[in-house]
N, C-alpha and C. Protein backbone atom coordinates (compact mmCIF):
# COMPACT_ATOMS: atom_id res chain seq x y z
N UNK A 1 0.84 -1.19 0.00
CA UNK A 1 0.00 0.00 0.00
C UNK A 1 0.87 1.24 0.00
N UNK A 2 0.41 2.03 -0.08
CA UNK A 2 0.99 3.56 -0.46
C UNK A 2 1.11 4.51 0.48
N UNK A 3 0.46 4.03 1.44
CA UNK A 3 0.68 4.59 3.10
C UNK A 3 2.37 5.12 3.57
N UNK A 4 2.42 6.37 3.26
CA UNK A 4 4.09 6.18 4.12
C UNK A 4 4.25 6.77 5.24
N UNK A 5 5.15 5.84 5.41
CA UNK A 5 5.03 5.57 7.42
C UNK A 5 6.86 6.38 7.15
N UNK A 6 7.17 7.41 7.55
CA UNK A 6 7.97 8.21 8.17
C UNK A 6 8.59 7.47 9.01
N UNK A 7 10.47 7.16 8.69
CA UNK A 7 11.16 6.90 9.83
C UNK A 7 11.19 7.61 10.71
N UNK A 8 11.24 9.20 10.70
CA UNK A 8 11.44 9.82 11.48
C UNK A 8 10.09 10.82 12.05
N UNK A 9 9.85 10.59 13.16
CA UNK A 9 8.58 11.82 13.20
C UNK A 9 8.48 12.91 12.59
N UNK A 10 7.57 13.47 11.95
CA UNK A 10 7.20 14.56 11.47
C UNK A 10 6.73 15.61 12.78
N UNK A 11 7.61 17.08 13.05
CA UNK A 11 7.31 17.82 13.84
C UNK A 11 6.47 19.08 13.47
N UNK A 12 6.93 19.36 12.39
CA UNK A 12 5.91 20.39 11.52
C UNK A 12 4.53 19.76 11.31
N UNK A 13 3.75 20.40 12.39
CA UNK A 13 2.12 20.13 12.44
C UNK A 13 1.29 20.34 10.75
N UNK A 14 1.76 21.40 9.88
CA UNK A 14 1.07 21.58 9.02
C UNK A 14 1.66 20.47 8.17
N UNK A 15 2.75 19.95 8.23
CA UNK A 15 3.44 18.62 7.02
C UNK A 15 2.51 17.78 7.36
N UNK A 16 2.63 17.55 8.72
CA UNK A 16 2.04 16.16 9.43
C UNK A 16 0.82 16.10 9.56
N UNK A 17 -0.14 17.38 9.30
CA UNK A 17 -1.95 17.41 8.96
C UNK A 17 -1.65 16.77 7.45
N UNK A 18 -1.10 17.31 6.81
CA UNK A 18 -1.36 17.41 5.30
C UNK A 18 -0.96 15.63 5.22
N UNK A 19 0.13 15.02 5.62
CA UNK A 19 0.48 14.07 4.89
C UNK A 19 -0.76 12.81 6.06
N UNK A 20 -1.71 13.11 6.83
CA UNK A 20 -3.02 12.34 7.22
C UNK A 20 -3.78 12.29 6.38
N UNK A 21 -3.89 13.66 5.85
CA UNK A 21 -5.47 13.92 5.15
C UNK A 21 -4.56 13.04 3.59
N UNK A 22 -3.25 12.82 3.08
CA UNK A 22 -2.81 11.91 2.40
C UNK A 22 -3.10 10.56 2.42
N UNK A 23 -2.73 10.31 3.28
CA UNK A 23 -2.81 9.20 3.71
C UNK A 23 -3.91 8.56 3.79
N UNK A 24 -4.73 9.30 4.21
CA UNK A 24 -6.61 8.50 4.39
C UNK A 24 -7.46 8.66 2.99
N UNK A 25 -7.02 9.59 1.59
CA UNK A 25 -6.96 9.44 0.98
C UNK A 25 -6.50 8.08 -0.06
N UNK A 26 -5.17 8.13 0.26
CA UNK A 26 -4.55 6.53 0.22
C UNK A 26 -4.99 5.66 0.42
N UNK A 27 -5.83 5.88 1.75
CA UNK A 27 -6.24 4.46 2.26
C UNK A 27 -8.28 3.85 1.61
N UNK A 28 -8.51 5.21 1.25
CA UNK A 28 -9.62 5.09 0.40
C UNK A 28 -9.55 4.30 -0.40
N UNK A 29 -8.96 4.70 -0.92
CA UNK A 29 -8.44 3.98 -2.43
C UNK A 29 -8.23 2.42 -2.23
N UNK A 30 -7.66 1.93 -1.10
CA UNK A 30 -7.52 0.29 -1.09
C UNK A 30 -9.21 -0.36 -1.12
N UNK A 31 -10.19 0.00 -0.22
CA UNK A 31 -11.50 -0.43 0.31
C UNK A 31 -11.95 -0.76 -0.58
N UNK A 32 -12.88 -2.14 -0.15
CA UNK A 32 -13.93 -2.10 -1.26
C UNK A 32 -14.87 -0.88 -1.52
N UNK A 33 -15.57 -0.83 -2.98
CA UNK A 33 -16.37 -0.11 -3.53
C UNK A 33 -18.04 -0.20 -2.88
N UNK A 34 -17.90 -0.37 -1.60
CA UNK A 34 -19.86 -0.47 -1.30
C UNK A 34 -20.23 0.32 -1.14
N UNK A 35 -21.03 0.52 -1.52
CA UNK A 35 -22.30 2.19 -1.15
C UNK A 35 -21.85 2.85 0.55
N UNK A 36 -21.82 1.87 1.45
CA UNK A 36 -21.92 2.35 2.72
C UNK A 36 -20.05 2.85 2.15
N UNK A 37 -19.56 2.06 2.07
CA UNK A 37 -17.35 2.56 2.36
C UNK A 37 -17.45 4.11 1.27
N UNK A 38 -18.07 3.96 -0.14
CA UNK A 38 -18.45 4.98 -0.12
C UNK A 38 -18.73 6.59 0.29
N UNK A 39 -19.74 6.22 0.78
CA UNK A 39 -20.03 7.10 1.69
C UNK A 39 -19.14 7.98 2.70
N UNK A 40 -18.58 6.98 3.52
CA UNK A 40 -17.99 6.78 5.05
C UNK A 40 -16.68 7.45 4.57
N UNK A 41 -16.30 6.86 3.14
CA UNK A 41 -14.52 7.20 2.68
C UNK A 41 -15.19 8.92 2.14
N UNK A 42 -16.14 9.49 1.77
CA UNK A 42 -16.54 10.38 1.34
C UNK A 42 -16.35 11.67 2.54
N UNK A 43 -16.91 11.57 3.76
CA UNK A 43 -17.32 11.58 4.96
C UNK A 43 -15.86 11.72 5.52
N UNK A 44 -14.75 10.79 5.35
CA UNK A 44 -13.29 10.58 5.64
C UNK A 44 -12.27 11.92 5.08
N UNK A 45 -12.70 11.85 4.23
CA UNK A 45 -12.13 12.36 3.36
C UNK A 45 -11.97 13.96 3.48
N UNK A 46 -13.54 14.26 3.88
CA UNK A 46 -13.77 15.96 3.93
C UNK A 46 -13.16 16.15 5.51
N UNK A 47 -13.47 15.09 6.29
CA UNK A 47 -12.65 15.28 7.79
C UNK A 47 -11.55 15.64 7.96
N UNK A 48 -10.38 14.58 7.62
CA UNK A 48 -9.26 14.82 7.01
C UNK A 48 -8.60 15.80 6.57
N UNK A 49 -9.29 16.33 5.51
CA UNK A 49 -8.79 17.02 4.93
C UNK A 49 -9.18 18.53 5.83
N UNK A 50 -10.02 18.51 6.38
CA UNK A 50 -10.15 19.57 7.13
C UNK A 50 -9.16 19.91 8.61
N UNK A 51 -8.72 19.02 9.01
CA UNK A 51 -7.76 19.13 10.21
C UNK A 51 -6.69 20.27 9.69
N UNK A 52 -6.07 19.92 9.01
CA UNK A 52 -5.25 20.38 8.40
C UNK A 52 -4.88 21.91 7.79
N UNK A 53 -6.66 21.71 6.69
CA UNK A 53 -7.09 23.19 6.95
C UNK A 53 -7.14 24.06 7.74
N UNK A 54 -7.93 23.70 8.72
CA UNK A 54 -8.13 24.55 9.70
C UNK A 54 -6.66 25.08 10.37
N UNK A 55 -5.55 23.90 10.55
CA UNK A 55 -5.05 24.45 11.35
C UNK A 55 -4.17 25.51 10.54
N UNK A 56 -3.74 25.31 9.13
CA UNK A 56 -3.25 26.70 8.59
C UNK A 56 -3.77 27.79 8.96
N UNK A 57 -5.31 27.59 8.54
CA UNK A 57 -6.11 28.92 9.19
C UNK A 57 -5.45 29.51 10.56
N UNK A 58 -5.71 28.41 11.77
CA UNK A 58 -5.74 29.47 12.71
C UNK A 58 -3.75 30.08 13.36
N UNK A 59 -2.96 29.43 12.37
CA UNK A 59 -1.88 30.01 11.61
C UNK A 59 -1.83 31.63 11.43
N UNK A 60 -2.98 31.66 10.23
CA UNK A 60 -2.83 32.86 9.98
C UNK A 60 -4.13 33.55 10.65
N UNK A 61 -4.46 33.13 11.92
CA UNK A 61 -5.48 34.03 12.69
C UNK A 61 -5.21 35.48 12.82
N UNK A 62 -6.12 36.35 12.99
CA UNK A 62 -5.93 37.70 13.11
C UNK A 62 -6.48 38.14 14.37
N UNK A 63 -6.56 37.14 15.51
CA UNK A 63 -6.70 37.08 17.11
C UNK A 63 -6.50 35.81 17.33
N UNK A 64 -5.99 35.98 19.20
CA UNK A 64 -6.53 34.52 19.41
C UNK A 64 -7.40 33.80 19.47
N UNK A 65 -8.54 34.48 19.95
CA UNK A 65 -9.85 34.09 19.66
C UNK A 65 -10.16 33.51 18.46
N UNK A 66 -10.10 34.13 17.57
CA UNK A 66 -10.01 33.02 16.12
C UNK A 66 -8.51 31.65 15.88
N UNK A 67 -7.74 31.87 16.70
CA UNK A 67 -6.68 30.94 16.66
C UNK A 67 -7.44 29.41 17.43
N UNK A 68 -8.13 30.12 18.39
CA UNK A 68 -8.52 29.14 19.09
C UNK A 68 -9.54 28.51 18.81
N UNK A 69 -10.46 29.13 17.75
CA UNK A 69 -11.88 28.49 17.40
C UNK A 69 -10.75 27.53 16.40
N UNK A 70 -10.24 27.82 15.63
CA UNK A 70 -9.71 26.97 14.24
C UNK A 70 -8.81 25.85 14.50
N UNK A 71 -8.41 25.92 15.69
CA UNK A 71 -7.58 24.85 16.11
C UNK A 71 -8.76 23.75 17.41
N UNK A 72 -9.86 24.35 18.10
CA UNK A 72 -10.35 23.88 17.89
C UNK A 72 -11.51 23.18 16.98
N UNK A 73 -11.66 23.50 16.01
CA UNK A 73 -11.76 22.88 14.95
C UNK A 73 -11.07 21.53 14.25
N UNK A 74 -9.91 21.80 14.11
CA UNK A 74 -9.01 20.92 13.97
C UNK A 74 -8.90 19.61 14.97
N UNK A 75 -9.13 20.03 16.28
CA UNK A 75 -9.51 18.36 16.81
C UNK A 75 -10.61 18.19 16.20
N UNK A 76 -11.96 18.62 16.73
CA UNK A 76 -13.21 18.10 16.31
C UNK A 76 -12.85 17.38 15.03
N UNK A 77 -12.28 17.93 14.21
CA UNK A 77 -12.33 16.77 12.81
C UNK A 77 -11.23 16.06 13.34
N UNK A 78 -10.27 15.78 13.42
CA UNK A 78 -9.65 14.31 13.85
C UNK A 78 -10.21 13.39 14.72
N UNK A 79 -11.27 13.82 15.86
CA UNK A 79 -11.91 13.11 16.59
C UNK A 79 -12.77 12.34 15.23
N UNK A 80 -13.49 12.82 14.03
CA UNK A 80 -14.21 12.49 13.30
C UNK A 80 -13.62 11.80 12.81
N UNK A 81 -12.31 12.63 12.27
CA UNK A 81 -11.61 11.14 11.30
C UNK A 81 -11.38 10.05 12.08
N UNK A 82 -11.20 10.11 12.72
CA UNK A 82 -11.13 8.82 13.71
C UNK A 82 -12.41 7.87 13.66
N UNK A 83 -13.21 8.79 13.80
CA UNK A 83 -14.72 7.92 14.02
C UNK A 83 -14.81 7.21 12.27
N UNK A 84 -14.52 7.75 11.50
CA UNK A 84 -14.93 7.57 9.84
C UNK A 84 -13.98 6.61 9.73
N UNK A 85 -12.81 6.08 10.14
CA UNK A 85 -11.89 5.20 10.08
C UNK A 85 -12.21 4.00 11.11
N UNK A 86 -12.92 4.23 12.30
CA UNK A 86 -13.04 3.04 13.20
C UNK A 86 -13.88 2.40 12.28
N UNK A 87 -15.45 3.30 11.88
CA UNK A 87 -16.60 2.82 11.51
C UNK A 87 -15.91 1.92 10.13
N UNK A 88 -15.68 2.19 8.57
CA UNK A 88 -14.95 1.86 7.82
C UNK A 88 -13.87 0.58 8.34
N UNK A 89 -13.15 0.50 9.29
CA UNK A 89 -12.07 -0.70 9.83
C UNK A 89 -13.27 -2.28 10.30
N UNK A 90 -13.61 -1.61 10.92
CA UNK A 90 -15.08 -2.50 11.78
C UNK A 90 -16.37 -3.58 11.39
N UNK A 91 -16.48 -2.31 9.72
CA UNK A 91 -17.74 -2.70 9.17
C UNK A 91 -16.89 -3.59 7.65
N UNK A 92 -15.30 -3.74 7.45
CA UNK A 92 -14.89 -4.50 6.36
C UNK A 92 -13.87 -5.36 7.10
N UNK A 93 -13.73 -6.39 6.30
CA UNK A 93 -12.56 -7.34 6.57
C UNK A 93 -11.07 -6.85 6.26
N UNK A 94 -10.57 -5.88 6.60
CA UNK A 94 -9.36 -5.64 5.93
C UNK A 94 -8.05 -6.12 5.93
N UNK A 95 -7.42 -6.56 5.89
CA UNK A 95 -6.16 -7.79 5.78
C UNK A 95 -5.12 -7.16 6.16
N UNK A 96 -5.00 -5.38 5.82
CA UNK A 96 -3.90 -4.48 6.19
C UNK A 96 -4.29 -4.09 7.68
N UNK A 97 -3.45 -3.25 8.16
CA UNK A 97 -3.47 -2.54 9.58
C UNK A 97 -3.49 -0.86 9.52
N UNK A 98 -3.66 -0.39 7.81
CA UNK A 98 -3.51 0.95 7.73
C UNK A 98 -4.52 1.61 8.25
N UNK A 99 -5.87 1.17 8.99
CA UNK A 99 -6.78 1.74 9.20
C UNK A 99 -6.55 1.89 10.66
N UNK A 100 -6.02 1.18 11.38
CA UNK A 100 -5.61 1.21 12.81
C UNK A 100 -4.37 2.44 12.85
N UNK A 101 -3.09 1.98 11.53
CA UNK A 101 -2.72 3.38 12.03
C UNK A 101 -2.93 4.53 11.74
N UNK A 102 -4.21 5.01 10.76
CA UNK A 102 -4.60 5.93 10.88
C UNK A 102 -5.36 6.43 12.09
N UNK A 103 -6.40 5.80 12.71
CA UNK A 103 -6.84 5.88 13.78
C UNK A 103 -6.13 5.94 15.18
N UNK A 104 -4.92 5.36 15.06
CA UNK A 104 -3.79 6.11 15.36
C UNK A 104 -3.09 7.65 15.79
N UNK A 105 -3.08 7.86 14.22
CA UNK A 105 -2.54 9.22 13.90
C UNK A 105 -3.40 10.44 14.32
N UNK A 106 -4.92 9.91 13.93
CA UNK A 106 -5.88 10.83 14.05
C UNK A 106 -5.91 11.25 16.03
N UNK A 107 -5.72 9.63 16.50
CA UNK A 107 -6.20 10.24 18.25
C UNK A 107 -4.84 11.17 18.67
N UNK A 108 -3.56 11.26 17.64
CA UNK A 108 -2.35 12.20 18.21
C UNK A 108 -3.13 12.75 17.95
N UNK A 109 -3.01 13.65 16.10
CA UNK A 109 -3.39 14.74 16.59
C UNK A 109 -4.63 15.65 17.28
N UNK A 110 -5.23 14.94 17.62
CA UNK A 110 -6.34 15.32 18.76
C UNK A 110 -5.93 15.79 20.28
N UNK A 111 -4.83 14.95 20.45
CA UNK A 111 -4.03 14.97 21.66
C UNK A 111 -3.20 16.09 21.50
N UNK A 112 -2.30 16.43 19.94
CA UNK A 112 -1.73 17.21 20.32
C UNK A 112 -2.82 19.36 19.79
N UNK A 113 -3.87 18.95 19.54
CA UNK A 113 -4.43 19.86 19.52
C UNK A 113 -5.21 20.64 20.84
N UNK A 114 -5.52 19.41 21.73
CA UNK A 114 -5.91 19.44 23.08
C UNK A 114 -5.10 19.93 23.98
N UNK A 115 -3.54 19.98 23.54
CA UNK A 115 -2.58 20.29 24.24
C UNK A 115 -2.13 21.62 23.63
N UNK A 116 -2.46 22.40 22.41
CA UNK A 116 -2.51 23.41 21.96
C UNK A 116 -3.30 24.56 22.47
N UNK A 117 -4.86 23.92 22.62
CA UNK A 117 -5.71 24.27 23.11
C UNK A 117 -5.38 25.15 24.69
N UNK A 118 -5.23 24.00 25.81
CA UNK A 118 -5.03 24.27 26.55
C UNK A 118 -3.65 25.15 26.72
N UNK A 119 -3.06 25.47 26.48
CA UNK A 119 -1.49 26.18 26.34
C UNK A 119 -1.70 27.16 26.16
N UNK A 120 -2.63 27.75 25.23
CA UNK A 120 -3.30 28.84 24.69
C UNK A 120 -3.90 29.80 25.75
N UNK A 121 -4.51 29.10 26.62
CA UNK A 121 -5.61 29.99 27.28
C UNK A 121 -4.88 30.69 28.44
């Protein structure tokens, strides 16, 4: 699979959003084609890709107050991607483990947005 797993941690938060919302992309692409994975990879996909977003956004916030809505933002969708990856892992037989380590990746960065969060205030 096409999943790449980094020898070395990625510390740059915006590399390391971007190359998730890659990755679960990637991992779309292996699943079967059913209406429900569909869906769910559809659903995955806009999550994903939104962590990431957001957190450029609150990057270029023009308060903290907006730093802090956009980064919280950014968990709320990894908590999701998470959920769109358990549901998707659960409901197919999958033979790989890329869905675990996405679900993985997703509860860091939740953790490390929670820890942003709080630092902030």
């Amino acid at each position: 699979m096409a999943i790449q797993n980094n020898p070395k941690p990625v510390y740059d938060l915006e590399e390391r959003t971007f190359q998730f919302a890659k990755n679960c992309r990637l991992f779309i692409k292996t699943i079967p084609k059913t209406i429900a994975n569909i869906e769910d990879g559809k659903q995955l996909i806009k999550a994903s890709g939104s962590v990431g977003a957001n957190y450029r956004e609150a990057n270029e916030a023009l308060s903290k107050k907006d730093f802090l809505m956009r980064v919280k933002i950014s968990r709320k969708e990894s908590k999701e991607s998470a959920y769109w990856l358990r549901l998707i892992d659960e409901t197919n037989d999958l033979k790989n483990h890329d869905a675990k380590s996405l679900i993985q990746e997703a509860s860091e960065l939740k953790k490390i947005f929670s820890s942003i969060i709080e630092k902030s205030k």
